[in-house]
PDB file of N, CA and C in Angstrom:
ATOM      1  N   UNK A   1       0.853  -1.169   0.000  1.00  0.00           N
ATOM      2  CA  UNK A   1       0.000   0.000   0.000  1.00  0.00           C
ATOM      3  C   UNK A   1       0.898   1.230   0.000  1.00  0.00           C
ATOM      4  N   UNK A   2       0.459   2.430  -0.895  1.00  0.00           N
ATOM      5  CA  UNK A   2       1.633   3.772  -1.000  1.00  0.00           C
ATOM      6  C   UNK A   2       0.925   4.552  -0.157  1.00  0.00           C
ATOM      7  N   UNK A   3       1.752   4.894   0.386  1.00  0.00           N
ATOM      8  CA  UNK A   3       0.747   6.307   1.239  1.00  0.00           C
ATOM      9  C   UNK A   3       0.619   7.581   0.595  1.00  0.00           C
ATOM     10  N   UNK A   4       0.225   8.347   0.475  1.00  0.00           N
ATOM     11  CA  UNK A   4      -0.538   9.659  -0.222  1.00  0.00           C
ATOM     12  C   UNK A   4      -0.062  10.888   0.619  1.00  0.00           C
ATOM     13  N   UNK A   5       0.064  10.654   1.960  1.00  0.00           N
ATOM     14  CA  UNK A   5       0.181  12.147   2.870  1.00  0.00           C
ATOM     15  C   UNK A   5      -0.894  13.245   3.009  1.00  0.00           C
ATOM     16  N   UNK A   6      -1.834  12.629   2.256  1.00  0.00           N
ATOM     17  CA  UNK A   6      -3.272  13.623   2.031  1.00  0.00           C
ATOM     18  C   UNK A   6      -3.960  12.664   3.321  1.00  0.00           C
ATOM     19  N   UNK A   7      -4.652  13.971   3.898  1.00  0.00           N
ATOM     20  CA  UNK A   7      -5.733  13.153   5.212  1.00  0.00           C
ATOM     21  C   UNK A   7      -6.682  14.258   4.968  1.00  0.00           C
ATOM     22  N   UNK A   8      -7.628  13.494   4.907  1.00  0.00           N
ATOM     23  CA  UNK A   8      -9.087  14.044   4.853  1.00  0.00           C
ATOM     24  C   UNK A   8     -10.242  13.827   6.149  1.00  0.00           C
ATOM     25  N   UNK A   9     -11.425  14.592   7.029  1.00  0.00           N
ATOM     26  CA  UNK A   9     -12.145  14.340   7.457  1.00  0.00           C
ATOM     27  C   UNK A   9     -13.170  13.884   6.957  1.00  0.00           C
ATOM     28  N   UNK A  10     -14.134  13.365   8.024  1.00  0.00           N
ATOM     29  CA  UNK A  10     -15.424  12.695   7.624  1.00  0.00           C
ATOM     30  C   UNK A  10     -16.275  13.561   7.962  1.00  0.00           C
ATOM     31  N   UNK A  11     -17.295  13.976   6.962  1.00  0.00           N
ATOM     32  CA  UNK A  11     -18.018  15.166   7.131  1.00  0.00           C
ATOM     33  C   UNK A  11     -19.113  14.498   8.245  1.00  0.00           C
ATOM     34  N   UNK A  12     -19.985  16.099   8.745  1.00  0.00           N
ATOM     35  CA  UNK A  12     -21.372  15.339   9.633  1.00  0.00           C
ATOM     36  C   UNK A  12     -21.932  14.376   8.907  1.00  0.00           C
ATOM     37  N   UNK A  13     -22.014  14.569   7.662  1.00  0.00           N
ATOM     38  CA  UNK A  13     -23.173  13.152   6.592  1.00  0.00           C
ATOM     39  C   UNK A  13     -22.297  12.090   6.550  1.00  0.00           C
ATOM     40  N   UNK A  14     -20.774  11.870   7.343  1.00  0.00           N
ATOM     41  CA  UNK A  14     -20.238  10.762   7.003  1.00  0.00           C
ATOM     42  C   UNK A  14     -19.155  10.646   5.912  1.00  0.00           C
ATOM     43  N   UNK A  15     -19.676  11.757   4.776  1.00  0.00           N
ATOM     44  CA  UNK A  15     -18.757  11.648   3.905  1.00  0.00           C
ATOM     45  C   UNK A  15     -17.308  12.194   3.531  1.00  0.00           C
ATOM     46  N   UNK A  16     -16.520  11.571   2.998  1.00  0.00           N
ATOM     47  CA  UNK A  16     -14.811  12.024   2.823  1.00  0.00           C
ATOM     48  C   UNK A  16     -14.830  11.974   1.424  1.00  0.00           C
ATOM     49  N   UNK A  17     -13.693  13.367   0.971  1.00  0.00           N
ATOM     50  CA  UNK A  17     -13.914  13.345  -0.925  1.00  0.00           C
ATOM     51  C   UNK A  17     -12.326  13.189  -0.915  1.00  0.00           C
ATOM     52  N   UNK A  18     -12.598  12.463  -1.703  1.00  0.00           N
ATOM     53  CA  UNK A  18     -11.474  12.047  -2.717  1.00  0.00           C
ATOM     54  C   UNK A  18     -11.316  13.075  -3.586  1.00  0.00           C
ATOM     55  N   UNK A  19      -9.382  13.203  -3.107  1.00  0.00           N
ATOM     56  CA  UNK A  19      -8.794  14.467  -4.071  1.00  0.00           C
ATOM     57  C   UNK A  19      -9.116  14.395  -5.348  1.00  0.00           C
ATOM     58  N   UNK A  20      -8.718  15.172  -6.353  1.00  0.00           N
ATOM     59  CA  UNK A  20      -9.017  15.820  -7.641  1.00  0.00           C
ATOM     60  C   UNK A  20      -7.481  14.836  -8.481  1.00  0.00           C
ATOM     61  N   UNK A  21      -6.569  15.140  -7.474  1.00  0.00           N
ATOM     62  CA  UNK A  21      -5.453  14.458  -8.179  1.00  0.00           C
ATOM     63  C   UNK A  21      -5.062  12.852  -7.916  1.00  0.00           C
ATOM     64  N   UNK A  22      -5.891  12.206  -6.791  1.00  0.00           N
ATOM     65  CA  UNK A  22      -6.443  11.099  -6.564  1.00  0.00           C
ATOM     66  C   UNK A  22      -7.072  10.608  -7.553  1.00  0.00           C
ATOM     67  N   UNK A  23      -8.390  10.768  -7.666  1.00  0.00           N
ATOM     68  CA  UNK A  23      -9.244  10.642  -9.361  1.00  0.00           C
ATOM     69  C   UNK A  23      -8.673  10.925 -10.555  1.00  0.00           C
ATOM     70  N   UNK A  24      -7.988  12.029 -10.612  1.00  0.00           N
ATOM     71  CA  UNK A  24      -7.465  11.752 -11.667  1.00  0.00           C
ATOM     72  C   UNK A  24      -6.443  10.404 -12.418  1.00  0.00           C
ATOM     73  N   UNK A  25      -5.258  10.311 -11.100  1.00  0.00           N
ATOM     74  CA  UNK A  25      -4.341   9.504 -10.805  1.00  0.00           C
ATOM     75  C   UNK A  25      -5.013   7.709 -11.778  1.00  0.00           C
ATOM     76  N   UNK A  26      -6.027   7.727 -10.673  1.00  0.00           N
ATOM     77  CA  UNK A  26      -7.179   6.802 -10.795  1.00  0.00           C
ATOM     78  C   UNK A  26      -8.366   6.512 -11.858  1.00  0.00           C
ATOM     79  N   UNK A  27      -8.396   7.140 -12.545  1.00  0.00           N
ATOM     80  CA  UNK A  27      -9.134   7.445 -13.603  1.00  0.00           C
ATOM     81  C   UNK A  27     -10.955   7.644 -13.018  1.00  0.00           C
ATOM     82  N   UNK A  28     -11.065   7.771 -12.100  1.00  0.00           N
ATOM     83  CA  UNK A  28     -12.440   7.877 -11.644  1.00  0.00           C
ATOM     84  C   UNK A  28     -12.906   9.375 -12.066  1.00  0.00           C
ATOM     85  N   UNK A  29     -14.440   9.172 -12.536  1.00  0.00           N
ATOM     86  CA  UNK A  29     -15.574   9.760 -13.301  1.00  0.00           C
ATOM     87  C   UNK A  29     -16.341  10.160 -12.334  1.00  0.00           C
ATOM     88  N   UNK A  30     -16.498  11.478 -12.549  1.00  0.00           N
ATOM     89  CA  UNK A  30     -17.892  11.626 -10.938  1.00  0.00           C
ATOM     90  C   UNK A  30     -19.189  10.980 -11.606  1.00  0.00           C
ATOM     91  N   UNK A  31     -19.955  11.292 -10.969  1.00  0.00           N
ATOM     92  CA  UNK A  31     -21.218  10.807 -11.124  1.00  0.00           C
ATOM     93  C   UNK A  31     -21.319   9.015 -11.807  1.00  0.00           C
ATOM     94  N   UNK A  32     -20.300   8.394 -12.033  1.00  0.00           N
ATOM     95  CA  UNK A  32     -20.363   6.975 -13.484  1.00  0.00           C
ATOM     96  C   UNK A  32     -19.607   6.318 -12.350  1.00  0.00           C
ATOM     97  N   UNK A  33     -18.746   6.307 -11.845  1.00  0.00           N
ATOM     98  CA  UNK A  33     -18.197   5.256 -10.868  1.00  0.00           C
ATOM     99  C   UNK A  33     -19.140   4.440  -9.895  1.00  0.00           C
ATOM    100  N   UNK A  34     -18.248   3.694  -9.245  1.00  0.00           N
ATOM    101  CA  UNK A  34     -19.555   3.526  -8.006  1.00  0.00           C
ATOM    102  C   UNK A  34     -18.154   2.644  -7.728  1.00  0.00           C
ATOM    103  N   UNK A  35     -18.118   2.270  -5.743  1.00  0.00           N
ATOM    104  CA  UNK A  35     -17.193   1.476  -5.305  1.00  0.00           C
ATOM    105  C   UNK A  35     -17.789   0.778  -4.457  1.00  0.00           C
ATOM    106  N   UNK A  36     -16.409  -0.155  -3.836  1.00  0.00           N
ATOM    107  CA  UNK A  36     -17.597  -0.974  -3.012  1.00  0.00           C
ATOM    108  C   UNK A  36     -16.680  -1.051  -1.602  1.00  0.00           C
ATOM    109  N   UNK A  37     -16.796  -1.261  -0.503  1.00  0.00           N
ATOM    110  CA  UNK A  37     -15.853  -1.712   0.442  1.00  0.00           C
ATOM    111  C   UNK A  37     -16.246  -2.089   0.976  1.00  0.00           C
ATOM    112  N   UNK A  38     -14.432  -2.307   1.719  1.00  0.00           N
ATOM    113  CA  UNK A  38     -14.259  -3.708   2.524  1.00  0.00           C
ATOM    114  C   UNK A  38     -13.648  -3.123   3.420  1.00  0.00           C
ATOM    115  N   UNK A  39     -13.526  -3.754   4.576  1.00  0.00           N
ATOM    116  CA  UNK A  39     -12.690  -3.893   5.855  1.00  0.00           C
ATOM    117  C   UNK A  39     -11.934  -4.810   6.100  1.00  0.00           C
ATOM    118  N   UNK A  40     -10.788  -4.442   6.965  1.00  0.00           N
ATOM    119  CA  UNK A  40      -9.497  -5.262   7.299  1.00  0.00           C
ATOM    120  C   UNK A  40      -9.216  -4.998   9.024  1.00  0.00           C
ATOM    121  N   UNK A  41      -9.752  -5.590  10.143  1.00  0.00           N
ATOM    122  CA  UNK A  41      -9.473  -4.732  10.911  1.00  0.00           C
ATOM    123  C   UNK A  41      -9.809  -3.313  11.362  1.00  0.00           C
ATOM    124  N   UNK A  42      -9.232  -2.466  11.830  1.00  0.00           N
ATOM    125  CA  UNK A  42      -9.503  -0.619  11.343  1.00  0.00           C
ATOM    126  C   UNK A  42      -9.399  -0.307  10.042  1.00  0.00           C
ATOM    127  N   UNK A  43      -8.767  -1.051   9.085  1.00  0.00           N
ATOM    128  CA  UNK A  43      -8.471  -0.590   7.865  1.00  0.00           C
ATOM    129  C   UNK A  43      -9.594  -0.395   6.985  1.00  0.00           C
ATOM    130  N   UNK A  44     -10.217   0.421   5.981  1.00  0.00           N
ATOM    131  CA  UNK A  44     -11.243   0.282   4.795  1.00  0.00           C
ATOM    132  C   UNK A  44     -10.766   0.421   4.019  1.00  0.00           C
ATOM    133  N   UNK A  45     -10.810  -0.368   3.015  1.00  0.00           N
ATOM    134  CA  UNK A  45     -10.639  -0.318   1.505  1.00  0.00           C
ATOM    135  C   UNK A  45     -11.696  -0.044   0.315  1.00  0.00           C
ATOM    136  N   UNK A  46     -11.388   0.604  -0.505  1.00  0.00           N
ATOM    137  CA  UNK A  46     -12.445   1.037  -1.477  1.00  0.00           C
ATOM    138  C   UNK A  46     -11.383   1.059  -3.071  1.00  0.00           C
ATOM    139  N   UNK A  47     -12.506  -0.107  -3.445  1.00  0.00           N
ATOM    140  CA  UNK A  47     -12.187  -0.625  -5.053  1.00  0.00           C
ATOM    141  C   UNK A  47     -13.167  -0.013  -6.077  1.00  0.00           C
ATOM    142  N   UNK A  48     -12.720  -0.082  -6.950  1.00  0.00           N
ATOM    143  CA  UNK A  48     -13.939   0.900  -8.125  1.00  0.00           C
ATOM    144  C   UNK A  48     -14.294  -0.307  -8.220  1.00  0.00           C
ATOM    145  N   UNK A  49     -16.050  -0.577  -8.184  1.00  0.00           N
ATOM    146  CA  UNK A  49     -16.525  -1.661  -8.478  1.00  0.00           C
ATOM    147  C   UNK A  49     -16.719  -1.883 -10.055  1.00  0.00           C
ATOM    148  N   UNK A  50     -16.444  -3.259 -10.342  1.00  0.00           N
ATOM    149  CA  UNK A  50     -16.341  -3.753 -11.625  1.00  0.00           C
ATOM    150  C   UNK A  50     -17.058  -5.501 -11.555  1.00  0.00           C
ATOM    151  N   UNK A  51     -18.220  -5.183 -12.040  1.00  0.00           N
ATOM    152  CA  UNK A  51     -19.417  -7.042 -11.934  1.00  0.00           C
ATOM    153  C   UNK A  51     -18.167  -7.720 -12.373  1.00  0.00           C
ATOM    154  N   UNK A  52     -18.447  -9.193 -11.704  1.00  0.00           N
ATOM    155  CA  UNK A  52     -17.696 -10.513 -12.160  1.00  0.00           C
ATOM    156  C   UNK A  52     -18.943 -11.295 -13.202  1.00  0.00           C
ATOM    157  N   UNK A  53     -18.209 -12.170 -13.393  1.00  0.00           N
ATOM    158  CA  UNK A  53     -18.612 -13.034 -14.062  1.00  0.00           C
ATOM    159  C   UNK A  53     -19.313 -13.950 -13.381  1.00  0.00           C
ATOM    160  N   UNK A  54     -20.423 -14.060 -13.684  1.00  0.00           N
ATOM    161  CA  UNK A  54     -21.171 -14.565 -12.738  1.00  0.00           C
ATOM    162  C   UNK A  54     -20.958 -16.559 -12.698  1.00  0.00           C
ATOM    163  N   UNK A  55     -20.410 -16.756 -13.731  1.00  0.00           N
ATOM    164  CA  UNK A  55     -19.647 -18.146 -13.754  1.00  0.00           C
ATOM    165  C   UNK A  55     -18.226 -18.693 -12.960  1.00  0.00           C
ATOM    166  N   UNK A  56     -17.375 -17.531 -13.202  1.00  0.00           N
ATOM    167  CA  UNK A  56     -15.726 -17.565 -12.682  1.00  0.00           C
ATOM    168  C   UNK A  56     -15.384 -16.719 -12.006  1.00  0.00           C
ATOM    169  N   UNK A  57     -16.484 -15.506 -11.800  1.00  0.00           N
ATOM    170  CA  UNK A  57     -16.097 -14.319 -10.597  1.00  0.00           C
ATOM    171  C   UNK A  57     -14.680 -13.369 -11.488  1.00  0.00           C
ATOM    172  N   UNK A  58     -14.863 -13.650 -12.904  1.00  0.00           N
ATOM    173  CA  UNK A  58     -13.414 -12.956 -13.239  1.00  0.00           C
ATOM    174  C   UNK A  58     -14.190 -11.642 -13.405  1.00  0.00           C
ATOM    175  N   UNK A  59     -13.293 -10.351 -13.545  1.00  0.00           N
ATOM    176  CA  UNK A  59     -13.321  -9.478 -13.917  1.00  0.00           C
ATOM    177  C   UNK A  59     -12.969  -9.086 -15.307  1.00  0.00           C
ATOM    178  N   UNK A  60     -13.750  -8.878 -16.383  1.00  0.00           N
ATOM    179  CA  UNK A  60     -13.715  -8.514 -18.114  1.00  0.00           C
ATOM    180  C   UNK A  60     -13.900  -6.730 -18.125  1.00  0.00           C
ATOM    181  N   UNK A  61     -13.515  -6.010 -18.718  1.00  0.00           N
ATOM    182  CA  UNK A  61     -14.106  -4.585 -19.431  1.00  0.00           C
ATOM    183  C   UNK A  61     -14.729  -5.159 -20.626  1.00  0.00           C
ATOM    184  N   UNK A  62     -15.029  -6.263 -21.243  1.00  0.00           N
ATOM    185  CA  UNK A  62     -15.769  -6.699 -22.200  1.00  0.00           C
ATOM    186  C   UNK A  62     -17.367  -7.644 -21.747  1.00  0.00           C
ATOM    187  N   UNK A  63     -17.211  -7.403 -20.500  1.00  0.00           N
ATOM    188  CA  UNK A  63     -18.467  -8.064 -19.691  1.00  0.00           C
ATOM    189  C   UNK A  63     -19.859  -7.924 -20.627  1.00  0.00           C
ATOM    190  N   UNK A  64     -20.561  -9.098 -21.163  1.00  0.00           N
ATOM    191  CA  UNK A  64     -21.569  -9.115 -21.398  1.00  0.00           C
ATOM    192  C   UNK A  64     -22.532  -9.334 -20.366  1.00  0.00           C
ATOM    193  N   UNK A  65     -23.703  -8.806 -20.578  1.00  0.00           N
ATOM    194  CA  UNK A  65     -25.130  -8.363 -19.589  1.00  0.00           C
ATOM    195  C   UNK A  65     -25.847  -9.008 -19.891  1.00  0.00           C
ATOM    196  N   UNK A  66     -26.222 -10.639 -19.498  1.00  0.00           N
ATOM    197  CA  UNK A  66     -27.308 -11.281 -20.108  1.00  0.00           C
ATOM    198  C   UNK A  66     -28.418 -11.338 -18.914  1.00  0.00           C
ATOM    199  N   UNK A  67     -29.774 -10.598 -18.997  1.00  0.00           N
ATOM    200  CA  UNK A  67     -30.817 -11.117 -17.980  1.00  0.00           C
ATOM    201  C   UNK A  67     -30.322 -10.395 -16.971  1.00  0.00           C
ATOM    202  N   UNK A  68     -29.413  -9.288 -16.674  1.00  0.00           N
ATOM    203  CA  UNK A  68     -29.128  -8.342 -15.334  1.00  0.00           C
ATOM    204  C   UNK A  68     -27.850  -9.295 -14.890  1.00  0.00           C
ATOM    205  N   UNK A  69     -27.239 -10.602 -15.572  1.00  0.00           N
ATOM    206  CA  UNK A  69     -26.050 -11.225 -14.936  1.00  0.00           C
ATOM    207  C   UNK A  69     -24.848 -10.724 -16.268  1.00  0.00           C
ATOM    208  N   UNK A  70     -23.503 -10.913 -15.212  1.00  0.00           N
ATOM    209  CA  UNK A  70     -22.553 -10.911 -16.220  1.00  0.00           C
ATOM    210  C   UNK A  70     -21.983 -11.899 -16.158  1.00  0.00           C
ATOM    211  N   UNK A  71     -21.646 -12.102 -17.930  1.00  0.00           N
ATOM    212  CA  UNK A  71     -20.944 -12.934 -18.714  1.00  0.00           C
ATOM    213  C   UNK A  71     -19.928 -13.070 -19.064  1.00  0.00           C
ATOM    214  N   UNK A  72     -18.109 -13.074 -18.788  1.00  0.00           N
ATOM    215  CA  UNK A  72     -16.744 -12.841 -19.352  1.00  0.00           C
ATOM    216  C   UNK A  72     -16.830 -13.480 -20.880  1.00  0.00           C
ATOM    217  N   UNK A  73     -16.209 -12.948 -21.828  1.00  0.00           N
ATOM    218  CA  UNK A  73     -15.796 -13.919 -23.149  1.00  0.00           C
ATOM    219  C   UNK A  73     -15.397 -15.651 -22.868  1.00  0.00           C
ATOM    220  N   UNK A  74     -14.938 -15.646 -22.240  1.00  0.00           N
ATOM    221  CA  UNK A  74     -14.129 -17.309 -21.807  1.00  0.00           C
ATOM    222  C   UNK A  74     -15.532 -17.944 -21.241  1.00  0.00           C
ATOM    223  N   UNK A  75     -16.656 -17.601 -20.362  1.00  0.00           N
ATOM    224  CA  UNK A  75     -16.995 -18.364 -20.215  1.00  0.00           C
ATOM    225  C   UNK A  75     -18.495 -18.590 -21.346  1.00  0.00           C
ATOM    226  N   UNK A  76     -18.510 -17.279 -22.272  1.00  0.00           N
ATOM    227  CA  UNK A  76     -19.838 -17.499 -23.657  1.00  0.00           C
ATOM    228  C   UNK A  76     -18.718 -18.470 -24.500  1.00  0.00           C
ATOM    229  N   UNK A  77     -17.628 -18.356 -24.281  1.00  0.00           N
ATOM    230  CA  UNK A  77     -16.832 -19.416 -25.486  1.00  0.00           C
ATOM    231  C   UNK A  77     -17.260 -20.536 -25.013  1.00  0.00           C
ATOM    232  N   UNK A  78     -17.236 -20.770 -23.582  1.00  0.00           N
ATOM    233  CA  UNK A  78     -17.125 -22.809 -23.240  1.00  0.00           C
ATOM    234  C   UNK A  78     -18.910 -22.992 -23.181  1.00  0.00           C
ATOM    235  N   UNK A  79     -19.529 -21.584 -23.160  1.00  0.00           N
ATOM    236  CA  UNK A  79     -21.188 -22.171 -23.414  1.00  0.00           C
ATOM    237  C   UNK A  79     -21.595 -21.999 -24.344  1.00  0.00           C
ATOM    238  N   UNK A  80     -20.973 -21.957 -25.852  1.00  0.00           N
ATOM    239  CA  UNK A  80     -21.443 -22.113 -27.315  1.00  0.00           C
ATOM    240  C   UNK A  80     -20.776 -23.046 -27.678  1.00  0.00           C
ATOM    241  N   UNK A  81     -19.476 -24.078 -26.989  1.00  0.00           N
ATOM    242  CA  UNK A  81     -19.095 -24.983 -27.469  1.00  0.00           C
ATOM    243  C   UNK A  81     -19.951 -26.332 -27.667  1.00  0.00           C
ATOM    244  N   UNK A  82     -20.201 -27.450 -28.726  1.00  0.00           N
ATOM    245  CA  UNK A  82     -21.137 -28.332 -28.422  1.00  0.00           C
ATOM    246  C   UNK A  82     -20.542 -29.637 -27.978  1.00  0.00           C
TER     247      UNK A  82
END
């Protein structure tokens, strides 16, 4: 883990913003992102959420959307095979 040297508070609503040069760094989009976290102990972690595959749990940027589930390429290849 790198440390940053940036410390931020938690507002009354709870919330902490992520720097400008953080997001950027990161490629995060206001409003189009969305994350998810986790805990370690005291620690929280926050990942830009990205659906798995609802077969192998992999992560694709080519994720197909069948029925509200996602699909990776590898696993529509082994379910069109006969």
């Amino acid at each position: 883990m790198k440390g940053t040297g940036i410390v931020r508070k938690v507002d009354e609503l709870g919330r902490v913003t992520i720097p400008k040069e953080i997001r950027k760094q990161l490629n995060i989009t206001d409003n189009v992102d969305s994350f998810e976290m986790f805990t370690d102990g005291n620690t929280l972690i926050l990942r830009k959420y990205a659906p798995a595959c609802i077969f192998c749990n992999s992560f694709e940027e080519d994720m197909v959307t069948l029925k509200g589930m996602n699909v990776c390429s590898a696993c529509i290849a082994k379910l069109s095979e006969k």
